[in-house]
N, C-alpha and C. Protein backbone atom coordinates (compact mmCIF):
# COMPACT_ATOMS: atom_id res chain seq x y z
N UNK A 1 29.25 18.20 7.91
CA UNK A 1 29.57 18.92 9.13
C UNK A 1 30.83 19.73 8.90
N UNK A 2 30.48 20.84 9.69
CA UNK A 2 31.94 21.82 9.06
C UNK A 2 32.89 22.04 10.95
N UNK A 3 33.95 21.73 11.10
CA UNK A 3 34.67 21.64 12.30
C UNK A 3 35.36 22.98 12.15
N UNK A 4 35.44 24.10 13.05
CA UNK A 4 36.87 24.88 12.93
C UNK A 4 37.38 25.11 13.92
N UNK A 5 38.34 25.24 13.93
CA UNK A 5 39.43 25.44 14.99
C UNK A 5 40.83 26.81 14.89
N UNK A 6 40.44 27.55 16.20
CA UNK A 6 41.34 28.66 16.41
C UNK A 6 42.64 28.21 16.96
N UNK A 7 43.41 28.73 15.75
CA UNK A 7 45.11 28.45 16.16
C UNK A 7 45.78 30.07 16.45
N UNK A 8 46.73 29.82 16.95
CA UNK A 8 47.48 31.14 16.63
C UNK A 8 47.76 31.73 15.27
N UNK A 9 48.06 32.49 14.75
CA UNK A 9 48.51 32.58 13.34
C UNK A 9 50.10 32.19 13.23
N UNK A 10 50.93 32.73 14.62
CA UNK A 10 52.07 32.31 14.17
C UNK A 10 52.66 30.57 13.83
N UNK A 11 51.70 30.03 14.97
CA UNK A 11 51.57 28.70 14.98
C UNK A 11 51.10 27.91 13.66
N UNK A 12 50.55 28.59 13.30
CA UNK A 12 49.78 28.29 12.05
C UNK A 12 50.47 28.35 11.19
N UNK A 13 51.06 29.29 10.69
CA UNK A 13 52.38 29.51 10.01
C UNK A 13 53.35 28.88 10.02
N UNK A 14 53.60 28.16 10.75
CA UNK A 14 54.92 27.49 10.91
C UNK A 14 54.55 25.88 10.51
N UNK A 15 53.07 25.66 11.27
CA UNK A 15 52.45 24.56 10.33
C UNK A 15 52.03 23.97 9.19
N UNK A 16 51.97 25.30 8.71
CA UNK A 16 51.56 24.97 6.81
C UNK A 16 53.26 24.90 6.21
N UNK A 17 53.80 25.64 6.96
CA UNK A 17 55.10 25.35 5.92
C UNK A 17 55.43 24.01 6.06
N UNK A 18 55.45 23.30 7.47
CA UNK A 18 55.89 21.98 7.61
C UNK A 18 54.79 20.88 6.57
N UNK A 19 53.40 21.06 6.78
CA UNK A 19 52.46 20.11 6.38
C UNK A 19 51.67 20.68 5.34
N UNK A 20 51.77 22.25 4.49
CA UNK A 20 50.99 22.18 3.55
C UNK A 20 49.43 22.64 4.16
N UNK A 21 48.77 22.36 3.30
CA UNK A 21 46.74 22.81 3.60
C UNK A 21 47.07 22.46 5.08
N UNK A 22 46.38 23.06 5.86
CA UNK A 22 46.25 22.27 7.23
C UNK A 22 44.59 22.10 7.29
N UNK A 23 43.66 22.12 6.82
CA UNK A 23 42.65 21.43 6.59
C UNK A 23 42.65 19.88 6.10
N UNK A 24 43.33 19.95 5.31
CA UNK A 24 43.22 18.56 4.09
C UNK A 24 44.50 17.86 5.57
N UNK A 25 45.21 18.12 5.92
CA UNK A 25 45.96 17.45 7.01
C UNK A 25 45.31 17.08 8.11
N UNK A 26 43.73 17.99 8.45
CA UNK A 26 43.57 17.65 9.25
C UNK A 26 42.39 16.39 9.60
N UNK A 27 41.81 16.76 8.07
CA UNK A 27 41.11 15.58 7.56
C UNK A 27 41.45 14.34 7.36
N UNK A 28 42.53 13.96 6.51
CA UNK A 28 43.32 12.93 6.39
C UNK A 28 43.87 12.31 8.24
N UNK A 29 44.04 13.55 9.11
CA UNK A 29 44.35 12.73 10.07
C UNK A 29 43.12 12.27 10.56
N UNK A 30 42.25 12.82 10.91
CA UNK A 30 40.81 12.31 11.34
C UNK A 30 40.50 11.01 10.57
N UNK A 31 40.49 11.00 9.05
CA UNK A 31 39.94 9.92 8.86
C UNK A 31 40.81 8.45 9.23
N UNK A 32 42.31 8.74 9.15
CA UNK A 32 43.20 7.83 9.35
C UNK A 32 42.80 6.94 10.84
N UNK A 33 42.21 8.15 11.82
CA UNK A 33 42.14 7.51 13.35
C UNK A 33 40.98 6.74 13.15
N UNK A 34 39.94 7.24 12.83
CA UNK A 34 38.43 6.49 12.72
C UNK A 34 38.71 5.53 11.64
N UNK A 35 39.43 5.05 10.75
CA UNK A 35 39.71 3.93 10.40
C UNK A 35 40.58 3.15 10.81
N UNK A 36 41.41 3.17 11.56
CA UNK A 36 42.54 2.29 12.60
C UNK A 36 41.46 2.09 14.03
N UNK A 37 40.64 2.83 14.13
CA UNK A 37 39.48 2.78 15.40
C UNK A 37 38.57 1.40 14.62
N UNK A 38 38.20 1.47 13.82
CA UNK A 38 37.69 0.92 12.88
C UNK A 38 36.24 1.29 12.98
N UNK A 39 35.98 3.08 12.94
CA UNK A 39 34.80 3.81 13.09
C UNK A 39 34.31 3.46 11.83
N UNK A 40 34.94 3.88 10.58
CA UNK A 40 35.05 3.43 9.10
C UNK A 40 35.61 2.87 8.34
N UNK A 41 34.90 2.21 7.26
CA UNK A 41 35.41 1.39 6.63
C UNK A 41 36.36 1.62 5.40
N UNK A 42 37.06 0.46 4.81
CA UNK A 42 38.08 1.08 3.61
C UNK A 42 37.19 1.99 2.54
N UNK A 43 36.12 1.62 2.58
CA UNK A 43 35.24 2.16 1.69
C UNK A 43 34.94 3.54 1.95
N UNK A 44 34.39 3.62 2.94
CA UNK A 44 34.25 5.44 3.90
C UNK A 44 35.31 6.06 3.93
N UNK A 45 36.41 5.48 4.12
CA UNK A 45 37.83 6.23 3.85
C UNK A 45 38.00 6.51 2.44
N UNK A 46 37.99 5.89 1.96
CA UNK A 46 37.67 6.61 -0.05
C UNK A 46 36.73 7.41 -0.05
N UNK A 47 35.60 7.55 0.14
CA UNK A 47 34.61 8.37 0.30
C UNK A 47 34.86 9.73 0.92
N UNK A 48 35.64 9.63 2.44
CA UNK A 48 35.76 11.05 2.75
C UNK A 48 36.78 11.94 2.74
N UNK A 49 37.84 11.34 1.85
CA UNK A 49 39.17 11.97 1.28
C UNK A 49 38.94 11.82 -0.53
N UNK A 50 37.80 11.49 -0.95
CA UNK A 50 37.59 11.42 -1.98
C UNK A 50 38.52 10.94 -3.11
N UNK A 51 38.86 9.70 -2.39
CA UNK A 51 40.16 9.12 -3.51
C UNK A 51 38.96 8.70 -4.61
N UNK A 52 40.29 8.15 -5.70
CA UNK A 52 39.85 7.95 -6.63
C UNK A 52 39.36 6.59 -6.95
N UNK A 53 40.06 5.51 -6.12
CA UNK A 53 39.94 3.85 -6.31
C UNK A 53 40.32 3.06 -5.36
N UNK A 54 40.26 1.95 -4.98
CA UNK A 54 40.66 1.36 -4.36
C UNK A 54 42.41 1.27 -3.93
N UNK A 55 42.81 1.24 -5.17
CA UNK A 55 44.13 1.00 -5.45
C UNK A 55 44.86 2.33 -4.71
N UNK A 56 43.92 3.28 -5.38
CA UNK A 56 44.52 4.81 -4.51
C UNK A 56 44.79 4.82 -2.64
N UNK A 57 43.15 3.81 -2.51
CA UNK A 57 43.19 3.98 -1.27
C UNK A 57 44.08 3.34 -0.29
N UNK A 58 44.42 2.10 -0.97
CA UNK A 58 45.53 1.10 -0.57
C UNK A 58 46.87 2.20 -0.45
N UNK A 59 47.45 2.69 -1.64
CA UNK A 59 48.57 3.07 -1.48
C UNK A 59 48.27 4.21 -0.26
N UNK A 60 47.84 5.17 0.03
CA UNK A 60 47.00 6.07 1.05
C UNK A 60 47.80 5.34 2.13
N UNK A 61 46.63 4.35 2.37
CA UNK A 61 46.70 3.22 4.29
C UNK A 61 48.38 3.13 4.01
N UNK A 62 48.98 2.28 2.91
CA UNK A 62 50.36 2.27 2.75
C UNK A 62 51.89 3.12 3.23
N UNK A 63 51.39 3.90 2.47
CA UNK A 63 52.40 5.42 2.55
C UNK A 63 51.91 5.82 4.14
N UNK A 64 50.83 5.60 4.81
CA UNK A 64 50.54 6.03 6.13
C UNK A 64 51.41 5.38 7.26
N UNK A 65 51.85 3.67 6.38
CA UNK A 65 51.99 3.01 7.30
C UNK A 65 50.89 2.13 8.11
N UNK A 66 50.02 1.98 7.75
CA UNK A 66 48.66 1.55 8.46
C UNK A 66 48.30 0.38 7.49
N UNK A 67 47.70 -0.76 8.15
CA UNK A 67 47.04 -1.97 7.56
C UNK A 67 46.12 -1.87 7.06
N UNK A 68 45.63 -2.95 6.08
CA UNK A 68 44.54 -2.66 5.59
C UNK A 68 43.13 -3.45 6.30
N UNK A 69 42.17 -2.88 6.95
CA UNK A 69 41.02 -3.59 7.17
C UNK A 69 40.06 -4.18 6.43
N UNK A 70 40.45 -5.31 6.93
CA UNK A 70 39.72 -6.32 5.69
C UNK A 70 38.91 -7.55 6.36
N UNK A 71 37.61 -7.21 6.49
CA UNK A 71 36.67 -8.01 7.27
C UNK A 71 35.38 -8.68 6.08
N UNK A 72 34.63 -9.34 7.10
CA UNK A 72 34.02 -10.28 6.23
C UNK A 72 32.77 -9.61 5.47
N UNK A 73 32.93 -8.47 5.60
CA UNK A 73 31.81 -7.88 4.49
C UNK A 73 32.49 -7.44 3.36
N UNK A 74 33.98 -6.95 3.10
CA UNK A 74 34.76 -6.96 2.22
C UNK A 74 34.88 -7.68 1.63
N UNK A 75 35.37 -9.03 2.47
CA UNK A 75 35.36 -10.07 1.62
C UNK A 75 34.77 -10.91 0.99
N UNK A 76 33.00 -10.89 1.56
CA UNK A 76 31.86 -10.69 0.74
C UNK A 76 31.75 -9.64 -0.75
N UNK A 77 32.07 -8.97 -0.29
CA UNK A 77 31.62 -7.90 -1.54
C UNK A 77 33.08 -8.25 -2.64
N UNK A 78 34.15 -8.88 -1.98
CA UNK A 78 34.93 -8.68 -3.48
C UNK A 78 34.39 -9.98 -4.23
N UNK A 79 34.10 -11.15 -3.36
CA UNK A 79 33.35 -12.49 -3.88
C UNK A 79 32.75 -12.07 -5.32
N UNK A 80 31.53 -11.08 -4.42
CA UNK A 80 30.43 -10.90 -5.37
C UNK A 80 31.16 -10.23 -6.48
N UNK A 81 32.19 -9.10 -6.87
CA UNK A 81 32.73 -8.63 -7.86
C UNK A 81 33.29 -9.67 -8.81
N UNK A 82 34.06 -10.83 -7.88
CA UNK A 82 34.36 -11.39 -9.05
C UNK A 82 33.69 -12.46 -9.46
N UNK A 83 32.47 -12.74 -9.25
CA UNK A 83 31.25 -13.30 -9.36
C UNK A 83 31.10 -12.94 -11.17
N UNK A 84 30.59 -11.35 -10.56
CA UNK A 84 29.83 -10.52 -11.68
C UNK A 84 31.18 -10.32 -12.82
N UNK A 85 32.46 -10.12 -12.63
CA UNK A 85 33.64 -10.18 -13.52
C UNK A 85 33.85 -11.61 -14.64
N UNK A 86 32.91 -12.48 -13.75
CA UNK A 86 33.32 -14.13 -14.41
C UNK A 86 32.20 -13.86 -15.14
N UNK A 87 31.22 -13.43 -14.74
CA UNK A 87 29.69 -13.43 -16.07
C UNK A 87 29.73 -12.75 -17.14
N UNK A 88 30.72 -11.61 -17.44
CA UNK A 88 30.87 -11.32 -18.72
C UNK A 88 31.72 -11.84 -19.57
């Protein structure tokens, strides 16, 4: 899905100098809310800022200031990782 939004230009201007891309700002804020909403998961949040790892995504929630959501399908799925980590 593609979102756009009409700003002023001067407004706009004054925003990128403070924050840089204001797309990628505005993404990162979107996904930040729908994961504190808990719309998505830590996983979907890697996915739609396209980090690189977990670890990335941690420091991300971190540097945001934001906790990490960690429910029982997470904690299912890391089980199973280190399940499959002990079999080799």
């Amino acid at each position: 899905m593609q979102i756009i939004i009409d700003l002023p230009d001067k407004m706009t201007l004054r925003m990128e100098e403070k924050w840089g891309n204001l797309s990628e700002k505005m993404l990162k804020t979107l996904a930040l809310e729908a994961y504190q909403n808990r719309l998505i998961s830590t996983s979907e949040l890697r996915e739609m800022l396209n980090l690189s790892s977990s670890l990335e995504t941690h420091k991300f929630l971190k540097e945001a200031g934001i906790y990490l959501n960690y429910d029982e399908d997470e904690l299912n799925e890391d089980f199973n990782t280190i399940n499959q980590l002990r079999k080799i």
